[in-house]
C-alpha atoms as a PDB file:
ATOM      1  CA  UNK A   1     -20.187  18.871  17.319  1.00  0.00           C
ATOM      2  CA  UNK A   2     -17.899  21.199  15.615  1.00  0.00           C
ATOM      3  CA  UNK A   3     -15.128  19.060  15.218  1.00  0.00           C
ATOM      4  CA  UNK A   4     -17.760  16.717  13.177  1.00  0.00           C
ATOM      5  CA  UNK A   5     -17.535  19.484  10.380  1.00  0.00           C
ATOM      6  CA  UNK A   6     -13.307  20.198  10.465  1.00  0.00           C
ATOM      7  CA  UNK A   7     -13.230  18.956   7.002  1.00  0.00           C
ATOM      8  CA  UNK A   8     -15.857  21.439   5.709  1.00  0.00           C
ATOM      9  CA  UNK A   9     -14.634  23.739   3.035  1.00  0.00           C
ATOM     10  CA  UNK A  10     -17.759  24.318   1.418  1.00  0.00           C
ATOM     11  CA  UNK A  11     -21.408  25.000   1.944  1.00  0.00           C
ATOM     12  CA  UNK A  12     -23.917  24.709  -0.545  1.00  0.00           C
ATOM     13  CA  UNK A  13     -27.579  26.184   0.415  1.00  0.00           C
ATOM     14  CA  UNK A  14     -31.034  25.072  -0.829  1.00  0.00           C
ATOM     15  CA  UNK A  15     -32.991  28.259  -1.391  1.00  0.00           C
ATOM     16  CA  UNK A  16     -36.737  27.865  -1.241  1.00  0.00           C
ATOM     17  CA  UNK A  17     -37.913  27.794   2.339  1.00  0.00           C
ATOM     18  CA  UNK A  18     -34.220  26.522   3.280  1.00  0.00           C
ATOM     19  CA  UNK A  19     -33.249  30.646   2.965  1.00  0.00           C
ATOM     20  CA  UNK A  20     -36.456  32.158   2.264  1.00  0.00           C
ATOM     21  CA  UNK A  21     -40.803  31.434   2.617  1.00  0.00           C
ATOM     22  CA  UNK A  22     -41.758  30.393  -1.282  1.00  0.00           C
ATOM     23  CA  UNK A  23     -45.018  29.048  -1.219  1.00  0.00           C
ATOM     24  CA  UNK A  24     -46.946  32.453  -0.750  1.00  0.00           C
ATOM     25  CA  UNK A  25     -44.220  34.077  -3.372  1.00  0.00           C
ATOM     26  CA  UNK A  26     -45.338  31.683  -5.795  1.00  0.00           C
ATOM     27  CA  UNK A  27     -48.644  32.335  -5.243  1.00  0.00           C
ATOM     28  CA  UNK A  28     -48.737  35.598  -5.521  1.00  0.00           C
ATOM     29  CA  UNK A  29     -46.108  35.844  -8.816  1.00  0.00           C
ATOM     30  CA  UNK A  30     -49.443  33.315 -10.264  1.00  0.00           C
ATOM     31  CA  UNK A  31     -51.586  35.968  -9.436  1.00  0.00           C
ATOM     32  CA  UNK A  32     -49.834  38.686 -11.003  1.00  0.00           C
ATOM     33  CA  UNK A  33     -49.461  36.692 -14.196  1.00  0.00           C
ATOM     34  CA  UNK A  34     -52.742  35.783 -14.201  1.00  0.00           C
ATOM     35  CA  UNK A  35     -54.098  39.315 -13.927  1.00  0.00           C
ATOM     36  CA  UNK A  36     -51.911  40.162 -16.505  1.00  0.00           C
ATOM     37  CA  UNK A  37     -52.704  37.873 -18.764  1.00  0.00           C
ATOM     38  CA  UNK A  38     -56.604  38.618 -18.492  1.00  0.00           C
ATOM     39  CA  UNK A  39     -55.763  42.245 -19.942  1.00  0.00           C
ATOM     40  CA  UNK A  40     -53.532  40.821 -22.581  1.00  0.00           C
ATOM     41  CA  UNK A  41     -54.632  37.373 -23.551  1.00  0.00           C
ATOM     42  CA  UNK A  42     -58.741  37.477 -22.605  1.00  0.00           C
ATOM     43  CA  UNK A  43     -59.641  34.957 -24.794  1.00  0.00           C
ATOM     44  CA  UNK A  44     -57.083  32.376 -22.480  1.00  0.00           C
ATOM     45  CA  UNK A  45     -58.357  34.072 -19.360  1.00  0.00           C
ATOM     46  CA  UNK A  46     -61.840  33.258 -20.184  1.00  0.00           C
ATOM     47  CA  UNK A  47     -61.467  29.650 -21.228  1.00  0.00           C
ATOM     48  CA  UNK A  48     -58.484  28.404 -18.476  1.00  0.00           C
ATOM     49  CA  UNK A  49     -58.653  29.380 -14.725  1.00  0.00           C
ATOM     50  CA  UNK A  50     -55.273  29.455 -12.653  1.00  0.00           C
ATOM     51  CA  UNK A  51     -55.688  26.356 -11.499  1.00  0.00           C
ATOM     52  CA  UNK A  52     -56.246  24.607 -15.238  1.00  0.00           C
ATOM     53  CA  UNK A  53     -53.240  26.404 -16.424  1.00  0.00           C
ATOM     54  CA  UNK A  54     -51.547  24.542 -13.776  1.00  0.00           C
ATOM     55  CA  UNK A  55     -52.950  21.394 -13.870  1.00  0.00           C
ATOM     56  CA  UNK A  56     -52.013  22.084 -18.181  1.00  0.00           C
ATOM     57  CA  UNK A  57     -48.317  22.933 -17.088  1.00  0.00           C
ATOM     58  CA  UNK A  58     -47.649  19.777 -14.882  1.00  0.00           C
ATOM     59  CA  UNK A  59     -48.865  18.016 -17.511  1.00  0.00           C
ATOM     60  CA  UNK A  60     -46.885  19.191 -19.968  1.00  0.00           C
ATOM     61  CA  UNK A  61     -43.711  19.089 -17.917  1.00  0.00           C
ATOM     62  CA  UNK A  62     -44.631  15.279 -17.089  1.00  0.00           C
ATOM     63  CA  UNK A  63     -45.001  14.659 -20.603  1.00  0.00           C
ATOM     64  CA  UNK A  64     -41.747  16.137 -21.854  1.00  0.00           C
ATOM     65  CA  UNK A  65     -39.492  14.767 -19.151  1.00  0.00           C
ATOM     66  CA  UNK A  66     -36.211  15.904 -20.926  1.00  0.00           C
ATOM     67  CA  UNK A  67     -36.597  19.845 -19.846  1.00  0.00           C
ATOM     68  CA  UNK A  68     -39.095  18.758 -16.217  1.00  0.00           C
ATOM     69  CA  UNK A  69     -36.135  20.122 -14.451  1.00  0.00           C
ATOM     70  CA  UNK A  70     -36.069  23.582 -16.308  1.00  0.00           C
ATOM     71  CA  UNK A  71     -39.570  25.344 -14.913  1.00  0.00           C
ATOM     72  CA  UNK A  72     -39.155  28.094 -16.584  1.00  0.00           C
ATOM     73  CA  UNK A  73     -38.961  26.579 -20.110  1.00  0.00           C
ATOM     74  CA  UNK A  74     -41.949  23.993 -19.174  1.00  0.00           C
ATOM     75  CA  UNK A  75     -43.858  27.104 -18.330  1.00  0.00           C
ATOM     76  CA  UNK A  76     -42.882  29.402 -21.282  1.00  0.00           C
ATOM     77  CA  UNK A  77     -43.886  26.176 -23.427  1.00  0.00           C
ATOM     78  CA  UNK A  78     -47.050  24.933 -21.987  1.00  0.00           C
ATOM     79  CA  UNK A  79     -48.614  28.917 -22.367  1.00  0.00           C
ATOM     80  CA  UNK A  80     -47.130  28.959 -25.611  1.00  0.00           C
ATOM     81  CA  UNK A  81     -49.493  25.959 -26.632  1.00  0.00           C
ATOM     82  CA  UNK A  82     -52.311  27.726 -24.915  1.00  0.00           C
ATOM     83  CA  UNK A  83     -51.789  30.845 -26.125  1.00  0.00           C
ATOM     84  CA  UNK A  84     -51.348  29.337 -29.576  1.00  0.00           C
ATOM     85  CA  UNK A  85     -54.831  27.463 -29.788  1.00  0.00           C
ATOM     86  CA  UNK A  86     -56.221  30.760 -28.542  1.00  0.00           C
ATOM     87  CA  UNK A  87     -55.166  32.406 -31.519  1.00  0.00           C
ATOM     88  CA  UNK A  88     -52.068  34.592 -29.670  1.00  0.00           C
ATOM     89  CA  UNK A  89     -48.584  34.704 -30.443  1.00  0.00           C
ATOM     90  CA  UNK A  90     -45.940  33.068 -28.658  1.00  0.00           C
ATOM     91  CA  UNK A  91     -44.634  36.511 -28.138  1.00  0.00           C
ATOM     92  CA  UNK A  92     -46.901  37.003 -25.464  1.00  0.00           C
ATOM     93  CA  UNK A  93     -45.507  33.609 -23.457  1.00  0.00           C
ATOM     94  CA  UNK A  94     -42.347  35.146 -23.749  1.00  0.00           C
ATOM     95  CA  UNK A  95     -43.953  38.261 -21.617  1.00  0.00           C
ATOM     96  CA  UNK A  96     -45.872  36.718 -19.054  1.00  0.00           C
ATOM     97  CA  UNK A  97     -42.812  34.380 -18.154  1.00  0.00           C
ATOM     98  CA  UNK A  98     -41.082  37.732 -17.728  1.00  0.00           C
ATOM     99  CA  UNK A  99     -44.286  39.003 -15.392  1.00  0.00           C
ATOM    100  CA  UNK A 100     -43.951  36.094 -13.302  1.00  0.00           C
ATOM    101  CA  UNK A 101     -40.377  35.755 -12.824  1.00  0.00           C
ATOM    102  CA  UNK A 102     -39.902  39.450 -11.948  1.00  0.00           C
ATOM    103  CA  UNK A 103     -42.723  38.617  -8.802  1.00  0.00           C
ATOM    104  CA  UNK A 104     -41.196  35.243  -8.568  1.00  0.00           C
ATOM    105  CA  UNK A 105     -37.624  36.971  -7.646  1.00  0.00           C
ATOM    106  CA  UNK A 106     -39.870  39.628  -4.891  1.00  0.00           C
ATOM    107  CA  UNK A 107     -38.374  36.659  -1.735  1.00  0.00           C
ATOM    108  CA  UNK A 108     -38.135  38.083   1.485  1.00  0.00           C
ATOM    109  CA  UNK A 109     -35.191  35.712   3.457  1.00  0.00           C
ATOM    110  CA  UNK A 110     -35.787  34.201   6.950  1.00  0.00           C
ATOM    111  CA  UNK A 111     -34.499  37.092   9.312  1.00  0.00           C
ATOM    112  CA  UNK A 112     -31.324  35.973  10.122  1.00  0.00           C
ATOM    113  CA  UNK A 113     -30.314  34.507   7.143  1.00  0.00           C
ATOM    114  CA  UNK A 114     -28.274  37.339   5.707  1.00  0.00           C
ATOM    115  CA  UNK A 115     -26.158  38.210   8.327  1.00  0.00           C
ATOM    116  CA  UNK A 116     -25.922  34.758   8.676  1.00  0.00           C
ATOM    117  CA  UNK A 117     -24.675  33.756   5.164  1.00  0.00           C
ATOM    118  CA  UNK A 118     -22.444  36.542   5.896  1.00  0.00           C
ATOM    119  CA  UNK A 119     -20.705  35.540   9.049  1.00  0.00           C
ATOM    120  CA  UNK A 120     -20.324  31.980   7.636  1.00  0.00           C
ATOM    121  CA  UNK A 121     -18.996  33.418   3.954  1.00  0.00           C
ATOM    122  CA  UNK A 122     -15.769  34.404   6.013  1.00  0.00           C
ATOM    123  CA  UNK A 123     -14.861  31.134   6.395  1.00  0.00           C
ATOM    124  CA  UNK A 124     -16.305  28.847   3.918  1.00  0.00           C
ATOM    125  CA  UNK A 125     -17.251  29.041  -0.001  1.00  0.00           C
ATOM    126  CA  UNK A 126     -20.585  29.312  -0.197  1.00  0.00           C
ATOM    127  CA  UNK A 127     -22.987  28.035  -3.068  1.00  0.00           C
ATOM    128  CA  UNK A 128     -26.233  27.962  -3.931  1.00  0.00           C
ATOM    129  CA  UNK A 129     -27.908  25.136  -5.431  1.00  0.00           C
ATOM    130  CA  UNK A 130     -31.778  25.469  -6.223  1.00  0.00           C
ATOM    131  CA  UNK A 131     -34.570  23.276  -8.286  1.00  0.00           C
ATOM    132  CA  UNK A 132     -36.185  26.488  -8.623  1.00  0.00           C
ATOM    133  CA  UNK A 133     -36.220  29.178 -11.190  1.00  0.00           C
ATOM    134  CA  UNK A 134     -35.877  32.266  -8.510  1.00  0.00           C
ATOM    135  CA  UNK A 135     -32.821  34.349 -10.020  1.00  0.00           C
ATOM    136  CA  UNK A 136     -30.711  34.764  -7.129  1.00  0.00           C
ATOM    137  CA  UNK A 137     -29.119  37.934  -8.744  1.00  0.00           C
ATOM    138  CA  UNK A 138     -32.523  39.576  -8.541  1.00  0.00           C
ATOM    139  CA  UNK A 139     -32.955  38.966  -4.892  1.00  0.00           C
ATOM    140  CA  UNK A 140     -31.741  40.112  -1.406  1.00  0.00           C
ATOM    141  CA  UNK A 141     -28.980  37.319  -1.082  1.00  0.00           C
ATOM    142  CA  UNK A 142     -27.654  38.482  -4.911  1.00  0.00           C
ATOM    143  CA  UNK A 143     -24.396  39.294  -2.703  1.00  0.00           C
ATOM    144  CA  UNK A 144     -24.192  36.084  -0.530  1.00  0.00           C
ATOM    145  CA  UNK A 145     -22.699  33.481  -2.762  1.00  0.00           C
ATOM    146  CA  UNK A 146     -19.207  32.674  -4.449  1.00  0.00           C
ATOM    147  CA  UNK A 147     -21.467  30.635  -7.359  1.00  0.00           C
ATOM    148  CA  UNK A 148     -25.278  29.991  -7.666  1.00  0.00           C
ATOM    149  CA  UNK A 149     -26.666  26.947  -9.438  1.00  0.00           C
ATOM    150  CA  UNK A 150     -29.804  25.808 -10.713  1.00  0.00           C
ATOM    151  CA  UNK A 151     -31.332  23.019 -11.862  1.00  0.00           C
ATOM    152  CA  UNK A 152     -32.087  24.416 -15.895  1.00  0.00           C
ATOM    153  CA  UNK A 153     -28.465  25.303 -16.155  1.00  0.00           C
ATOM    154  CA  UNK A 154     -27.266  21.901 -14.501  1.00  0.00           C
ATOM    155  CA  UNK A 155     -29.777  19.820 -17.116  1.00  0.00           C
ATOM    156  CA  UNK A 156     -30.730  18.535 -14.010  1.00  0.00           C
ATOM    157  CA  UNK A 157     -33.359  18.621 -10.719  1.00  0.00           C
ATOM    158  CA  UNK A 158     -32.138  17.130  -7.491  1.00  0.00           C
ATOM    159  CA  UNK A 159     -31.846  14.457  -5.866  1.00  0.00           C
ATOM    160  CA  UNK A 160     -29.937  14.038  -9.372  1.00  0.00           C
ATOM    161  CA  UNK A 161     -26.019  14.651  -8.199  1.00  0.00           C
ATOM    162  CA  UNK A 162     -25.524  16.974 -10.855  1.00  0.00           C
ATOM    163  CA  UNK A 163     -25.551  20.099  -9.141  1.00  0.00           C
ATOM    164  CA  UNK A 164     -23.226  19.192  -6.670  1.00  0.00           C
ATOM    165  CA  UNK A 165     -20.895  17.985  -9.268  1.00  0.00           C
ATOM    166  CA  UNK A 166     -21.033  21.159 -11.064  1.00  0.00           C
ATOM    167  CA  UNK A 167     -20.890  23.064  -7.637  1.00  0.00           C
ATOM    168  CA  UNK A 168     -17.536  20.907  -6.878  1.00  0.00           C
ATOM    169  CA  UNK A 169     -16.130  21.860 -10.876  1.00  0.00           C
ATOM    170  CA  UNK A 170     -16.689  25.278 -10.544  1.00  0.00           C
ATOM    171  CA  UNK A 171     -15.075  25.650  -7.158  1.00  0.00           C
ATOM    172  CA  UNK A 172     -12.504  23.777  -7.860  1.00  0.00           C
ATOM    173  CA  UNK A 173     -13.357  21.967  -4.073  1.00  0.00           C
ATOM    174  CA  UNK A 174     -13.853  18.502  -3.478  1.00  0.00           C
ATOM    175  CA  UNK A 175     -17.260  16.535  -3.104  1.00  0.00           C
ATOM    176  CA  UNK A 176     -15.556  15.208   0.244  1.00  0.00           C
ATOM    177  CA  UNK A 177     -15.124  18.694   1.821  1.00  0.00           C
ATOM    178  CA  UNK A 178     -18.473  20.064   1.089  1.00  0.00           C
ATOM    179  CA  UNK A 179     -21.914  20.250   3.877  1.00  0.00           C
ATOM    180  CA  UNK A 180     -25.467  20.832   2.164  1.00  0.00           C
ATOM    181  CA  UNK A 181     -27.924  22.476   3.826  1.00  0.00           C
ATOM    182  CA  UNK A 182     -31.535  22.294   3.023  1.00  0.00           C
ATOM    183  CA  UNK A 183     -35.046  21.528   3.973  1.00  0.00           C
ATOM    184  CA  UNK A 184     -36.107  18.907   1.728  1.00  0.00           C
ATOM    185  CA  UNK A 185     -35.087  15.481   3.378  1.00  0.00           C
ATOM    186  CA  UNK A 186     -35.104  13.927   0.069  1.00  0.00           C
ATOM    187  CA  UNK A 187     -33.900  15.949  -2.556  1.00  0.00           C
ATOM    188  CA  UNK A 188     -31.384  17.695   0.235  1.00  0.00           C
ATOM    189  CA  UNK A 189     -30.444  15.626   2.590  1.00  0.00           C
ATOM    190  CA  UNK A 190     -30.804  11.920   1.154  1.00  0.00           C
ATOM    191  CA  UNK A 191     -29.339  13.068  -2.144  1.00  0.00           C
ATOM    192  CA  UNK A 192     -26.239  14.954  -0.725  1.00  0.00           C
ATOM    193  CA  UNK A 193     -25.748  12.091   1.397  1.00  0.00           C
ATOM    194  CA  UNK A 194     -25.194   9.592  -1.343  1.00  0.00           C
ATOM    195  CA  UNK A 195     -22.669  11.492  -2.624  1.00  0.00           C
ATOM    196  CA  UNK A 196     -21.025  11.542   0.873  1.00  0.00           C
ATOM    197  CA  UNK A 197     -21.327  14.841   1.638  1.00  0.00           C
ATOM    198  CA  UNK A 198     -22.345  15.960   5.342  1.00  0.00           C
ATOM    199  CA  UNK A 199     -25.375  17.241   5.843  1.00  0.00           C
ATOM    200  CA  UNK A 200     -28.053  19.403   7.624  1.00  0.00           C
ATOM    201  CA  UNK A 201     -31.927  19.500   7.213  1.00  0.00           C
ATOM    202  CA  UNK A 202     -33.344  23.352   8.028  1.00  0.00           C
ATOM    203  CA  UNK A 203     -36.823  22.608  10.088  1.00  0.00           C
ATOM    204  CA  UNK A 204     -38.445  25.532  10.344  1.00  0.00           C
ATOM    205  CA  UNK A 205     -41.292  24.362  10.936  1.00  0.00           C
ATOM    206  CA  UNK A 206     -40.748  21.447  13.580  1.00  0.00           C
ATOM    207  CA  UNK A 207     -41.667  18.652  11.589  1.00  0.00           C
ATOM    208  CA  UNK A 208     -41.333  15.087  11.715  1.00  0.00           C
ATOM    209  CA  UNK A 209     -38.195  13.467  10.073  1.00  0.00           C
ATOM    210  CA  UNK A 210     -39.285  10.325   7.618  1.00  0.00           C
ATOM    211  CA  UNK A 211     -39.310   7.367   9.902  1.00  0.00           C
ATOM    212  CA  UNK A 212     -37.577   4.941   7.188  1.00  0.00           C
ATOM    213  CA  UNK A 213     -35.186   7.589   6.405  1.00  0.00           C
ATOM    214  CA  UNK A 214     -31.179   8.753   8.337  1.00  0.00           C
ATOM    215  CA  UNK A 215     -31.368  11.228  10.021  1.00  0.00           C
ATOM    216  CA  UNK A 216     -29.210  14.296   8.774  1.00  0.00           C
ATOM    217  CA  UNK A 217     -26.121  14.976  10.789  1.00  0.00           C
ATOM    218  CA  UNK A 218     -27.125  18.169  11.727  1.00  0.00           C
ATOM    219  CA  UNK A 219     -30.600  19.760  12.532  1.00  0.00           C
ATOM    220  CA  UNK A 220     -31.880  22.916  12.791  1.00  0.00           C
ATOM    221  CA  UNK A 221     -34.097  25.563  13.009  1.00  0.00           C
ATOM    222  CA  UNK A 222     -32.286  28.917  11.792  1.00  0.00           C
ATOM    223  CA  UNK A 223     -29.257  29.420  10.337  1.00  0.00           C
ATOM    224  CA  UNK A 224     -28.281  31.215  13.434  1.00  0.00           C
ATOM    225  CA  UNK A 225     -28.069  27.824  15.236  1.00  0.00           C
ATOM    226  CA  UNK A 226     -25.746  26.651  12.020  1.00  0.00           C
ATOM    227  CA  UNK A 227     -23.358  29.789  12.994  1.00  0.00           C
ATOM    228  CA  UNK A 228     -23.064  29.088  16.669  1.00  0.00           C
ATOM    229  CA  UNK A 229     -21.817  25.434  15.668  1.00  0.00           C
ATOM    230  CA  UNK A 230     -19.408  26.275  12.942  1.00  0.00           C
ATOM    231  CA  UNK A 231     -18.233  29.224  13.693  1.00  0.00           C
ATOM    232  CA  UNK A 232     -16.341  30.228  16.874  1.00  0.00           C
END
């Protein structure tokens, strides 16, 4: 198996729940906004529950495809409108997308995952490459990369190629040498395929691979089980 990754250079790494749990961080960096905003925007609070300043946001990001990929900006803007009709300042967007992005950054990795990233960093380049708006120098993992991307920096969200691309410009490495690693088997494995890249889907939590869809090269459950292939 090793000797299918001999060209491998490079490593680029999904981040949420590839590296780290994100569905109860988000959750709870919602929470904290929202609590926050109820002390400093009442007259929001009291008219919009979480959930409709969700169901607002998605809508607004669907409607404004353009920035979609850049959360952060769809969220500032979408409480900005909000905030607006409720007779607030967009001053106060500007603070509660600092509120939640400060919780949203509170990730606790997968337990081997840093020493992991570690082990394989000695040998390979390692990049990040995320649709989310986590700020990986904010984190635990702030030391684990050579580069980090996103998505609102890139102009693009996977399965768009664009990451990768930039990920290949700044690291002055070649598409061809590169593995991505990731959970989503569309917008990580199916779109670092197309570019011809080798890849491996993260399962944490043993589910089924898409039946109409190829298989990744390489699957597993850790990033322990990625070491004990690559390395020696």
């Amino acid at each position: 198996m090793k000797a299918a990754f001999a060209h491998v250079s490079l490593i680029t790494f999904d981040l949420d729940d590839t590296l780290w749990p994100c569905h109860a961080v988000i959750h709870a960096a919602e929470a904290e906004c929202y609590a926050w905003l109820q002390e400093q925007a009442p007259r929001l609070t009291a008219r919009f529950t979480p959930g409709q300043l969700r169901e607002h946001r998605l809508a607004w990001g669907s409607s404004h495809p353009g920035i979609a990929h850049d959360l952060t900006e769809v969220r500032l803007r979408s409480l900005a409108a909000l905030l607006d009709d409720a007779g607030y300042g967009v001053e106060l967007a500007h603070a509660a997308s600092d509120v939640f992005r400060a919780a949203r950054n509170r990730v606790t990795p997968y337990s081997e995952v840093i020493d992991a990233l570690a082990v394989l960093r000695r040998r390979y380049t390692l990049v990040s490459v995320t649709n989310g708006n986590s700020q990986i120098e904010h984190t635990p993992l702030r030391a684990s990369f050579d580069h980090s991307l996103t998505a609102a920096e890139v102009g693009a969200a996977k399965p768009d190629p664009a990451i990768f691309h930039r990920a290949s410009h700044q690291s002055g490495i070649p598409i061809s040498s590169f593995l991505h690693v990731g959970d989503d088997p569309v917008r990580d494995v199916q779109a670092a395929r197309d570019l011809g890249m080798s890849t491996v889907w993260v399962n944490r939590e043993a589910r089924s691979w898409p039946d109409e869809m190829v298989i990744a090269d390489l699957e597993v459950s850790t990033l322990s089980a990625l070491v004990d292939i690559l390395i020696d």
